[in-house]
C-alpha atoms as a PDB file:
ATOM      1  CA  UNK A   1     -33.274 149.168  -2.456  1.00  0.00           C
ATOM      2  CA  UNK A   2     -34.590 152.104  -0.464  1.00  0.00           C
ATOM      3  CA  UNK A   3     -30.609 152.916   2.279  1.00  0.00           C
ATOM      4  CA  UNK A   4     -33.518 153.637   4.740  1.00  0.00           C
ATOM      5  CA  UNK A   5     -35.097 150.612   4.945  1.00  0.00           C
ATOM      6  CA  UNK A   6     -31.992 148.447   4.855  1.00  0.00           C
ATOM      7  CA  UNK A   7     -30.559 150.353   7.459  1.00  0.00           C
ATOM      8  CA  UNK A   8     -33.744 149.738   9.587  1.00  0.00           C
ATOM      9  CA  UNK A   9     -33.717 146.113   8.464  1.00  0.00           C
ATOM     10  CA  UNK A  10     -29.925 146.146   9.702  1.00  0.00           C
ATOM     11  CA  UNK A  11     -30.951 147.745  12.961  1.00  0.00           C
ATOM     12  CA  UNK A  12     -33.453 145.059  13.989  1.00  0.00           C
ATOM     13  CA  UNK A  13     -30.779 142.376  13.761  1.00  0.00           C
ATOM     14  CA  UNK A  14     -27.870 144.444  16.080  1.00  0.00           C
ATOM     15  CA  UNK A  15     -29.389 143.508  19.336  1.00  0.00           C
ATOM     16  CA  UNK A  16     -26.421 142.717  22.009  1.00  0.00           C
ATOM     17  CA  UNK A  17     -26.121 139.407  23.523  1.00  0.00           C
ATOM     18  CA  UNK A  18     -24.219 137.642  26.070  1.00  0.00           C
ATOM     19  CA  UNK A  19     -23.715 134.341  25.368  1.00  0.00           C
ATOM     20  CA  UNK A  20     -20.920 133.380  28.400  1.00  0.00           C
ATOM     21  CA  UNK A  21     -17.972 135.233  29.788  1.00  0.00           C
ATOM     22  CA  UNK A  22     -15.966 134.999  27.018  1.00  0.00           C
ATOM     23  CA  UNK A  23     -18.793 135.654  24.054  1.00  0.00           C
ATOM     24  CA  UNK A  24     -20.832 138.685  22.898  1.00  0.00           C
ATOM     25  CA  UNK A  25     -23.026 138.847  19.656  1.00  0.00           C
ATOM     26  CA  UNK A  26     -25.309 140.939  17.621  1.00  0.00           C
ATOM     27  CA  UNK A  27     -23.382 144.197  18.799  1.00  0.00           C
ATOM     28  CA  UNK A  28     -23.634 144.751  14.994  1.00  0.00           C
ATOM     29  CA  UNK A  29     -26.021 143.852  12.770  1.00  0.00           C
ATOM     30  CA  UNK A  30     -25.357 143.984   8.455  1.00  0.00           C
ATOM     31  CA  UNK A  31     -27.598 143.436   5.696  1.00  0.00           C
ATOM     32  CA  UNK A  32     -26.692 143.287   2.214  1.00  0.00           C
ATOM     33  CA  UNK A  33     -28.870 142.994  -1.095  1.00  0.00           C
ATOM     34  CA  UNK A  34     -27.242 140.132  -3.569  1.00  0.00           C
ATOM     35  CA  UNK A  35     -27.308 140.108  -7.344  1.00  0.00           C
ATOM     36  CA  UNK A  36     -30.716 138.597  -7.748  1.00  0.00           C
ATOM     37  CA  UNK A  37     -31.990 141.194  -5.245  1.00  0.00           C
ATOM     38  CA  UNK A  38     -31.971 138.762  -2.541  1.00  0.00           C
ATOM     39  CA  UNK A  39     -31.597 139.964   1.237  1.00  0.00           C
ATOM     40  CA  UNK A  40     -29.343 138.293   3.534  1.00  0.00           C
ATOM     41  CA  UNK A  41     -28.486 139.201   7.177  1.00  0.00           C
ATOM     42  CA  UNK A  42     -25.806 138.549  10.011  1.00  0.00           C
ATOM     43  CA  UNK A  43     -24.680 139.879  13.371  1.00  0.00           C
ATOM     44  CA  UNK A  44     -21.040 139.618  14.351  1.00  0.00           C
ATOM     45  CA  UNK A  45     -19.562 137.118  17.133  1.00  0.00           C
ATOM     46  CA  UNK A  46     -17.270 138.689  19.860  1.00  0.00           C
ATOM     47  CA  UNK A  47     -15.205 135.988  21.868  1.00  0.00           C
ATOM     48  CA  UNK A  48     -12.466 137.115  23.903  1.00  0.00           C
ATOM     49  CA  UNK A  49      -9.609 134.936  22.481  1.00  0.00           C
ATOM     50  CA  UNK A  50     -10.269 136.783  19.303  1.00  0.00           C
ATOM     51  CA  UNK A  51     -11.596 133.788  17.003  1.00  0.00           C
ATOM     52  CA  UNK A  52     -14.955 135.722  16.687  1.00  0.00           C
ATOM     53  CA  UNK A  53     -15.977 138.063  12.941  1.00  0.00           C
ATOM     54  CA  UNK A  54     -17.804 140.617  11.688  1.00  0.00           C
ATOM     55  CA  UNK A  55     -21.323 140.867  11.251  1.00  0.00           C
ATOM     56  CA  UNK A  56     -20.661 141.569   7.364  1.00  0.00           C
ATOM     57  CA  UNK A  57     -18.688 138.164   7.582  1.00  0.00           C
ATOM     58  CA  UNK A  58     -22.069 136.449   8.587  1.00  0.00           C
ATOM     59  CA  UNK A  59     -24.313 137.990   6.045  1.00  0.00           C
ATOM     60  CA  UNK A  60     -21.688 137.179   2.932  1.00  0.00           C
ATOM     61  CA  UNK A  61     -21.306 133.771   3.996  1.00  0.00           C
ATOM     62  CA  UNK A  62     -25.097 132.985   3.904  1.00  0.00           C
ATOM     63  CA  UNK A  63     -25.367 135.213   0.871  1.00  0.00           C
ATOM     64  CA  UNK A  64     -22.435 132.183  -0.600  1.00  0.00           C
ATOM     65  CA  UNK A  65     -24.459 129.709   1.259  1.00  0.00           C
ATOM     66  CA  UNK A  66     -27.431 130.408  -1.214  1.00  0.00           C
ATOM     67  CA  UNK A  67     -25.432 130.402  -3.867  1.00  0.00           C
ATOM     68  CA  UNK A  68     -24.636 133.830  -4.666  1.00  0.00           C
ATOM     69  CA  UNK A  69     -21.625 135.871  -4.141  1.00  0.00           C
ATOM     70  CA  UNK A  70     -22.857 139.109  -6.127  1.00  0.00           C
ATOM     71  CA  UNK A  71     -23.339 142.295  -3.928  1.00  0.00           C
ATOM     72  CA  UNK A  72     -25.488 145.379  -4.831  1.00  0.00           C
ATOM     73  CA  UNK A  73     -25.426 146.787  -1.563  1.00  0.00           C
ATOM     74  CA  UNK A  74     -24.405 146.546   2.252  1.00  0.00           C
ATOM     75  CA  UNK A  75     -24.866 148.172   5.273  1.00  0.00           C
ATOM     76  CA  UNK A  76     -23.965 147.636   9.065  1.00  0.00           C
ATOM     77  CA  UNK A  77     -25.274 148.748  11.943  1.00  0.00           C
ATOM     78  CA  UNK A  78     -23.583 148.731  15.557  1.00  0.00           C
ATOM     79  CA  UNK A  79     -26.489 148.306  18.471  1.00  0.00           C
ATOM     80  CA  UNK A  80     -26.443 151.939  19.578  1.00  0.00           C
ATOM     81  CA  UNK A  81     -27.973 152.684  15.479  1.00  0.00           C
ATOM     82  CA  UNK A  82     -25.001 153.882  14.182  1.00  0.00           C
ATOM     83  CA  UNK A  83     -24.381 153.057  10.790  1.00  0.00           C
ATOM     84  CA  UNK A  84     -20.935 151.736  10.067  1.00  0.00           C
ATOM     85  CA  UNK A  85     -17.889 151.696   7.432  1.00  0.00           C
ATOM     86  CA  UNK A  86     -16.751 148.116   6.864  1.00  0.00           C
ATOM     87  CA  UNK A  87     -13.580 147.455   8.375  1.00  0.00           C
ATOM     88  CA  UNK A  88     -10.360 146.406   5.929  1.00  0.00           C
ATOM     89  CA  UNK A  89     -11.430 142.722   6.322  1.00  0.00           C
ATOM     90  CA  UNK A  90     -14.169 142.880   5.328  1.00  0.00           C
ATOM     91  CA  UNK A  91     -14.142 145.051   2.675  1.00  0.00           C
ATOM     92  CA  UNK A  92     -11.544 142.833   0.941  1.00  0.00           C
ATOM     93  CA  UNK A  93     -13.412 139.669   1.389  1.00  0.00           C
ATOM     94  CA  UNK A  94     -16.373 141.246  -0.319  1.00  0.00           C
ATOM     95  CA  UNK A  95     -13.277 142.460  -3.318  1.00  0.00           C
ATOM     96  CA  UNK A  96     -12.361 138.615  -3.780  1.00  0.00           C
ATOM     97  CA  UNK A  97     -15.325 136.637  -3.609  1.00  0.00           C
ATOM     98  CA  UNK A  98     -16.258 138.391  -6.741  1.00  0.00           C
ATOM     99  CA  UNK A  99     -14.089 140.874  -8.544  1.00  0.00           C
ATOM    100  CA  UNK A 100     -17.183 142.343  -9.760  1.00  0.00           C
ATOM    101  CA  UNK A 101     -17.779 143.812  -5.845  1.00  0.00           C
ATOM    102  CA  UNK A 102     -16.156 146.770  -6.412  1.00  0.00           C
ATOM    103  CA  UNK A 103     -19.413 148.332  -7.685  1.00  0.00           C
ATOM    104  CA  UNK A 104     -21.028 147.470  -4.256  1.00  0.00           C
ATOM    105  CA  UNK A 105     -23.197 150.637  -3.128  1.00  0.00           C
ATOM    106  CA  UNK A 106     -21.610 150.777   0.639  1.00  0.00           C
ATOM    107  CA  UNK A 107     -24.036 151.962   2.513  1.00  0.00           C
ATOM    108  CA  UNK A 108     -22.958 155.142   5.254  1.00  0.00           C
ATOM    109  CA  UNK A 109     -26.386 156.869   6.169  1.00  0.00           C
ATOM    110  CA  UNK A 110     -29.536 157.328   4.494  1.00  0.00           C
ATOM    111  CA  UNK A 111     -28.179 159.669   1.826  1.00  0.00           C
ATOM    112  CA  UNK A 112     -24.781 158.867   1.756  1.00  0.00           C
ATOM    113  CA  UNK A 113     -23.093 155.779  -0.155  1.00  0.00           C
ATOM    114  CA  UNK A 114     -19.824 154.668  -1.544  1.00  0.00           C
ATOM    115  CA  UNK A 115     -18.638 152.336  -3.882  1.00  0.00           C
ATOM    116  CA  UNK A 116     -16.802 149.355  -2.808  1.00  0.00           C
ATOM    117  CA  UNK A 117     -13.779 150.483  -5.256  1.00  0.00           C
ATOM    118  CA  UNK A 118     -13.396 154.064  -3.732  1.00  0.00           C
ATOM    119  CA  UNK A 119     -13.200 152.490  -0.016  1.00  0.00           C
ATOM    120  CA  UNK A 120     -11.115 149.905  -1.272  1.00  0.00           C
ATOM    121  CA  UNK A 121      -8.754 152.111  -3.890  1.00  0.00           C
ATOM    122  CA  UNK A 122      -5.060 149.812  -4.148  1.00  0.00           C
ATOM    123  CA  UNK A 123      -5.741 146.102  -3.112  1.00  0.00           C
ATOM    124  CA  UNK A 124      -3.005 144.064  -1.698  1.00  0.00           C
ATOM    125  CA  UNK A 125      -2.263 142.061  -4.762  1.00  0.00           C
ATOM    126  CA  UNK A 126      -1.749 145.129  -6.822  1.00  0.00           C
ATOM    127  CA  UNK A 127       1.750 146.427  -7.781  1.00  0.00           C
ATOM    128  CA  UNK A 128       2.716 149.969  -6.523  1.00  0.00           C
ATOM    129  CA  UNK A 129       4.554 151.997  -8.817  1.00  0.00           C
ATOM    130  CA  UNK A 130       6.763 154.842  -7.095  1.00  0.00           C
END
């Protein structure tokens, strides 16, 4: 898919909330494109007691929640339009619901991507060797 237009599509779903004192959402929005070609979306929850997750979170588990767990490509958006980097977290959730991630095309601006594998280079599980 066209970076451009997922990053637009990613835009239109980062629109900051308030929910109550203690709860923000949608200060990020991420879109990612499955296996079958499939589009699924989330915004990220931000509760002050720190229980809340990414918007990337979101997206993956309705991606899972259709069945899927295949992803071609990603992107996040914060609310001011800025295209983000997926945090650690994230990036190794994406890593172990299917091994097969590390080809993801990470979306970082219209003309720039990265692969899941070069963000995401020694994973915990791996042995270092000195």
């Amino acid at each position: 898919m066209e970076p451009k237009r997922l990053i637009e599509k990613a835009r239109n779903l980062a629109n900051k909330k308030t929910l109550s004192d203690e709860c923000t959402v949608g200060a990020v929005g991420c879109v990612i494109v499955s296996g079958s070609g499939a589009e699924y979306g989330g915004v990220c929850i931000d509760a002050a007691c720190g229980i809340g997750f990414c918007a990337e979170h979101a997206a993956i588990a309705a991606m899972i929640t259709a069945g899927e767990s295949r992803i071609r490509q990603i992107v996040a958006v914060n609310h001011y339009g800025t295209v983000l980097s997926p945090c650690g977290r994230c990036r190794e959730l994406m890593f172990q619901i299917n091994l097969t991630n590390l080809q993801t095309e990470v979306i970082l601006g219209e003309h720039a991507t990265i692969s899941l594998g070069e963000l995401l280079p020694k994973r915990w599980q791996e042995a270092w060797t000195a």
